[in-house]
Every structure is written in structure tokens, then in C-alpha cells.
C-alpha atoms as a PDB file:
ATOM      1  CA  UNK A   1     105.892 -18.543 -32.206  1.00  0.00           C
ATOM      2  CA  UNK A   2     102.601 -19.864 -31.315  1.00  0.00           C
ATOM      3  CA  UNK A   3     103.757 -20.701 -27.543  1.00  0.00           C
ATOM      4  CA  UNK A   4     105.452 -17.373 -27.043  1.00  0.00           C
ATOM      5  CA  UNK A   5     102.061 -15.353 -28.119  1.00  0.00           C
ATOM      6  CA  UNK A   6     100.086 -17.380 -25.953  1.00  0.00           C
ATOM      7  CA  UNK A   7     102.329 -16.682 -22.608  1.00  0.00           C
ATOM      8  CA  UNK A   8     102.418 -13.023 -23.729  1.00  0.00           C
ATOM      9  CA  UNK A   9      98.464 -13.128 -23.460  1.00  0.00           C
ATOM     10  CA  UNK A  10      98.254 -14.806 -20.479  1.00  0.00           C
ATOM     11  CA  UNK A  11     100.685 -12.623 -18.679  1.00  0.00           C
ATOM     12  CA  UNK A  12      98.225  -9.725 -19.933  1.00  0.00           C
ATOM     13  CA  UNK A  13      95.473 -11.226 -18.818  1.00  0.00           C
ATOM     14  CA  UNK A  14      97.068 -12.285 -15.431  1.00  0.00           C
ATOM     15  CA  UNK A  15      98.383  -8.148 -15.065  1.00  0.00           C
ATOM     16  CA  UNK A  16      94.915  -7.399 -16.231  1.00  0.00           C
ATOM     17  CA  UNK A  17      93.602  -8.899 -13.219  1.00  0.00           C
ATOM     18  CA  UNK A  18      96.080  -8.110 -10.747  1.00  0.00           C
ATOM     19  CA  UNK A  19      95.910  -4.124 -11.509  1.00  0.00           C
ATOM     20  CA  UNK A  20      92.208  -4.312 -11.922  1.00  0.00           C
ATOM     21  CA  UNK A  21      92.551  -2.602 -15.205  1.00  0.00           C
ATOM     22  CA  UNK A  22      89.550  -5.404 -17.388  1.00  0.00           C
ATOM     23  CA  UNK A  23      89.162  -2.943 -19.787  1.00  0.00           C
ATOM     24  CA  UNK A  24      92.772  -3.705 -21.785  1.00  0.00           C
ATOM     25  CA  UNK A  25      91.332  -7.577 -22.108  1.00  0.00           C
ATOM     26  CA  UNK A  26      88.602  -7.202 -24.957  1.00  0.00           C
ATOM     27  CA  UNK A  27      92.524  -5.736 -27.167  1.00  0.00           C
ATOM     28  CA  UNK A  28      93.876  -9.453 -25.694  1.00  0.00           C
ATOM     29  CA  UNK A  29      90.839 -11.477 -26.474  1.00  0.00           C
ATOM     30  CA  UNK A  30      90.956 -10.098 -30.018  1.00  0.00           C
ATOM     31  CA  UNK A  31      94.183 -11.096 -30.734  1.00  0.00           C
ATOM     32  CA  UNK A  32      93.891 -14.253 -29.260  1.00  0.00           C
ATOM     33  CA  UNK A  33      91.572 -14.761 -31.912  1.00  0.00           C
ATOM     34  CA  UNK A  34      93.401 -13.719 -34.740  1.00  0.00           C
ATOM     35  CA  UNK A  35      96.244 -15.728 -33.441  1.00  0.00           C
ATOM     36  CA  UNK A  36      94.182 -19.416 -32.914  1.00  0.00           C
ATOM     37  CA  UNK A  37      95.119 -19.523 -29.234  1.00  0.00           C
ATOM     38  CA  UNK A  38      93.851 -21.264 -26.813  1.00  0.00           C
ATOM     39  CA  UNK A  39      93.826 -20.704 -22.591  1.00  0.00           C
ATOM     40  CA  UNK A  40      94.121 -23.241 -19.749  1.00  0.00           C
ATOM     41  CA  UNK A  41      91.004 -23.796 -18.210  1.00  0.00           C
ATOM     42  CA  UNK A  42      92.073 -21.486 -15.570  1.00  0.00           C
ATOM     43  CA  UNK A  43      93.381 -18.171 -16.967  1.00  0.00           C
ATOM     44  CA  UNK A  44      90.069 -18.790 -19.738  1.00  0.00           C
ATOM     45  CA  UNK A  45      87.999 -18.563 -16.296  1.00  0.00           C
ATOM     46  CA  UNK A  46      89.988 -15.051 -15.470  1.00  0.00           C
ATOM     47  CA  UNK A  47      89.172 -13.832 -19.088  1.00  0.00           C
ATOM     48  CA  UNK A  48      85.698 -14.397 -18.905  1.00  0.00           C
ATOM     49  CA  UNK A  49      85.208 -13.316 -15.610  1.00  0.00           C
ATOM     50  CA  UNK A  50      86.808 -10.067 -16.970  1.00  0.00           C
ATOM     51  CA  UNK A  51      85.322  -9.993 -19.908  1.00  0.00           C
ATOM     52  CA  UNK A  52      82.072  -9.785 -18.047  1.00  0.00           C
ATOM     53  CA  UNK A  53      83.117  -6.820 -15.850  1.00  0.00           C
ATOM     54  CA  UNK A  54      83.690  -4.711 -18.886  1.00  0.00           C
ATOM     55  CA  UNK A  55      80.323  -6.311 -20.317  1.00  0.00           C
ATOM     56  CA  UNK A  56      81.954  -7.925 -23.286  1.00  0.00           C
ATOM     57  CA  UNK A  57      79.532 -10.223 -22.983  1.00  0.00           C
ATOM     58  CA  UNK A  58      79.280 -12.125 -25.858  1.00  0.00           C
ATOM     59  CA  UNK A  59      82.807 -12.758 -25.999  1.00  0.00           C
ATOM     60  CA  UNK A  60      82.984 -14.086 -22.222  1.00  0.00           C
ATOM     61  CA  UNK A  61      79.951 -16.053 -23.610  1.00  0.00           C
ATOM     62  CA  UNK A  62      82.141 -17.519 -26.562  1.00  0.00           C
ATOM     63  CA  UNK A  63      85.091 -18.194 -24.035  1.00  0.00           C
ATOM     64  CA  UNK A  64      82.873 -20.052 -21.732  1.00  0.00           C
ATOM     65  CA  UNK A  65      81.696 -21.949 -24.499  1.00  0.00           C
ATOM     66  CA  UNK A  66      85.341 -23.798 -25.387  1.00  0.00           C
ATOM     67  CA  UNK A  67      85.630 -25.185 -22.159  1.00  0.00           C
ATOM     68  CA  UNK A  68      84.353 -28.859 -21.747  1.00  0.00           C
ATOM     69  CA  UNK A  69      81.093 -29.362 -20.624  1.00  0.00           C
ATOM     70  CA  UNK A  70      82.266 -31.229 -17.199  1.00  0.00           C
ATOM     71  CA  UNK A  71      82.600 -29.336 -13.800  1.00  0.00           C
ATOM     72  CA  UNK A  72      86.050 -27.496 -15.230  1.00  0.00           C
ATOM     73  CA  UNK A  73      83.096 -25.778 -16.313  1.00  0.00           C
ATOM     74  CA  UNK A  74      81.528 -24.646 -12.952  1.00  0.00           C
ATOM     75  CA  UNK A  75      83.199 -21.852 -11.396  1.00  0.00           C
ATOM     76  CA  UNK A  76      81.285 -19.783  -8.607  1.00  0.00           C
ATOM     77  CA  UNK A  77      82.699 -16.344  -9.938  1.00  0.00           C
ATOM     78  CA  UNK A  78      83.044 -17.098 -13.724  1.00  0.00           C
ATOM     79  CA  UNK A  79      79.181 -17.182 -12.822  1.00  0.00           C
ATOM     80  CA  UNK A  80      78.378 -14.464 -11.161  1.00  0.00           C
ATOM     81  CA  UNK A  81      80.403 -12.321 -13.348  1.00  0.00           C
ATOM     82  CA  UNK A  82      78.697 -13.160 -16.260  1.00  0.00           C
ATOM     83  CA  UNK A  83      74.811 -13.369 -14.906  1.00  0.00           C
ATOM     84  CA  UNK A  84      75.453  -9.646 -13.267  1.00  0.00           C
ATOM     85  CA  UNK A  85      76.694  -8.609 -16.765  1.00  0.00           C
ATOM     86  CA  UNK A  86      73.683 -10.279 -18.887  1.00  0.00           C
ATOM     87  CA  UNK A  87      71.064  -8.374 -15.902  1.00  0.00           C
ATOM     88  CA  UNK A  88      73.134  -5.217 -16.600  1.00  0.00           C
ATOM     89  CA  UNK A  89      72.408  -5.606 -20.869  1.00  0.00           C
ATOM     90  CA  UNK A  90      68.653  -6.332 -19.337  1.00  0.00           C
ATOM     91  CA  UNK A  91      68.888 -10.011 -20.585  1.00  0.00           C
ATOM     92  CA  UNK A  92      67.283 -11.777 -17.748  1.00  0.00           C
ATOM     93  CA  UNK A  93      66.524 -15.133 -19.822  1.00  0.00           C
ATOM     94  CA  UNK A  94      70.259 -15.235 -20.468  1.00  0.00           C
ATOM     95  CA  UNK A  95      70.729 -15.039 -17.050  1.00  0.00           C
ATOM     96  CA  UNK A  96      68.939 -17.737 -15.769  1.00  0.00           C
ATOM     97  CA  UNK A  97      69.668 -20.226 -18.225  1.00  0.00           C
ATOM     98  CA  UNK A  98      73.401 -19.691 -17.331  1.00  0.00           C
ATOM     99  CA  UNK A  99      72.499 -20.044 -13.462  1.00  0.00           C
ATOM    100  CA  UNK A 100      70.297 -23.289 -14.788  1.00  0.00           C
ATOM    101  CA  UNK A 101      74.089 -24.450 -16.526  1.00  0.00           C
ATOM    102  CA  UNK A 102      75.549 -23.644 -13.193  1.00  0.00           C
ATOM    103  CA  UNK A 103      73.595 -26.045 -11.481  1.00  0.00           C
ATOM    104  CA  UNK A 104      73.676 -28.461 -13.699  1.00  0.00           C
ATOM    105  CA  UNK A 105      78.012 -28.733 -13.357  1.00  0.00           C
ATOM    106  CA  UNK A 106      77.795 -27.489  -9.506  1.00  0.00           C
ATOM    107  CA  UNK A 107      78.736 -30.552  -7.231  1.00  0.00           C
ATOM    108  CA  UNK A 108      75.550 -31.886  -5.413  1.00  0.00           C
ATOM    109  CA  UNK A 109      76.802 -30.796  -2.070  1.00  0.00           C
ATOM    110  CA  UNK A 110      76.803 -26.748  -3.169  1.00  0.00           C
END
């Protein structure tokens, strides 16, 4: 069922991580999509951020985009992955209006 697929995916993503092996994710992502599911705020953080390292970056972008807008949203390193992987595809206007989002969701004390 739908609950079983979803903790298969996010023990891939979560082994994923832990043996530093991103590139397997985009194959996880994908059938997360054919499936309908849907991450905890968390483990969607760890799939963008790894996303980004294998510069799936318009998928990490989509990811990023069904959390809330709210400061689940602002992650340190869900940012810096993805800004390093938009410089990296040479799209520097991507990149700062995701550091401008960053800012906007950062607490004022940052």
C-alpha cells in the first residue's frame, strides 16, 4: 500500500544519504512521483539537498516547492545545496532569488 511505498522511499533516501551514494535518488524521486507520495518536511529537506548534489535541479526545485511557505521552509543546507547547484548550471539569477527566499524564512537573529 500507499504507506508501505512511502517508508520504502524514505529508507532509500535515508541509505542514500548515509552511504553518500545521491546519485540512486533522482530513480526514488521518480517513483515517488508516479506513486503520489508525499515526504515529511524533514526527509523532503534530505531529498532536495541530494537532489542538488547530483544537480537534479529542477526536481530539488519542485520538492522545495511543496513545503509550506513558513520557516519549515528555511534550512541552512537545503540552501546551500541548491544555490551551489544553480551556480554550477551557470544560473546565477536562480541563485540569488533562492538566497533572497532564504532570508525572507531565516529567523531575524541569523
Amino acid at each position: 500500500g500507499v504507506d508501505g511505498d512511502l517508508a520504502v522511499c524514505s529508507d532509500l533516501i535515508d541509505v542514500s544519504k548515509e552511504c553518500h551514494m545521491p546519485e540512486r535518488v533522482p530513480k526514488v524521486y521518480a517513483c515517488m512521483l508516479r506513486r503520489g507520495l508525499k515526504l515529511d518536511y524533514l526527509r523532503s529537506h534530505t531529498l532536495i539537498s541530494l537532489l542538488s548534489q547530483v544537480d537534479e535541479l529542477r526536481s530539488a526545485l519542485t520538492v522545495l516547492d511543496l513545503l509550506p511557505q513558513s520557516a519549515q521552509r528555511c534550512k541552512i543546507d537545503t540552501y546551500t545545496q541548491l544555490v551551489g547547484s544553480c551556480f554550477r548550471a551557470n544560473l546565477g539569477e536562480e541563485a540569488m532569488r533562492l538566497i533572497h527566499e532564504y532570508l525572507s524564512y531565516a529567523p531575524a537573529d541569523m
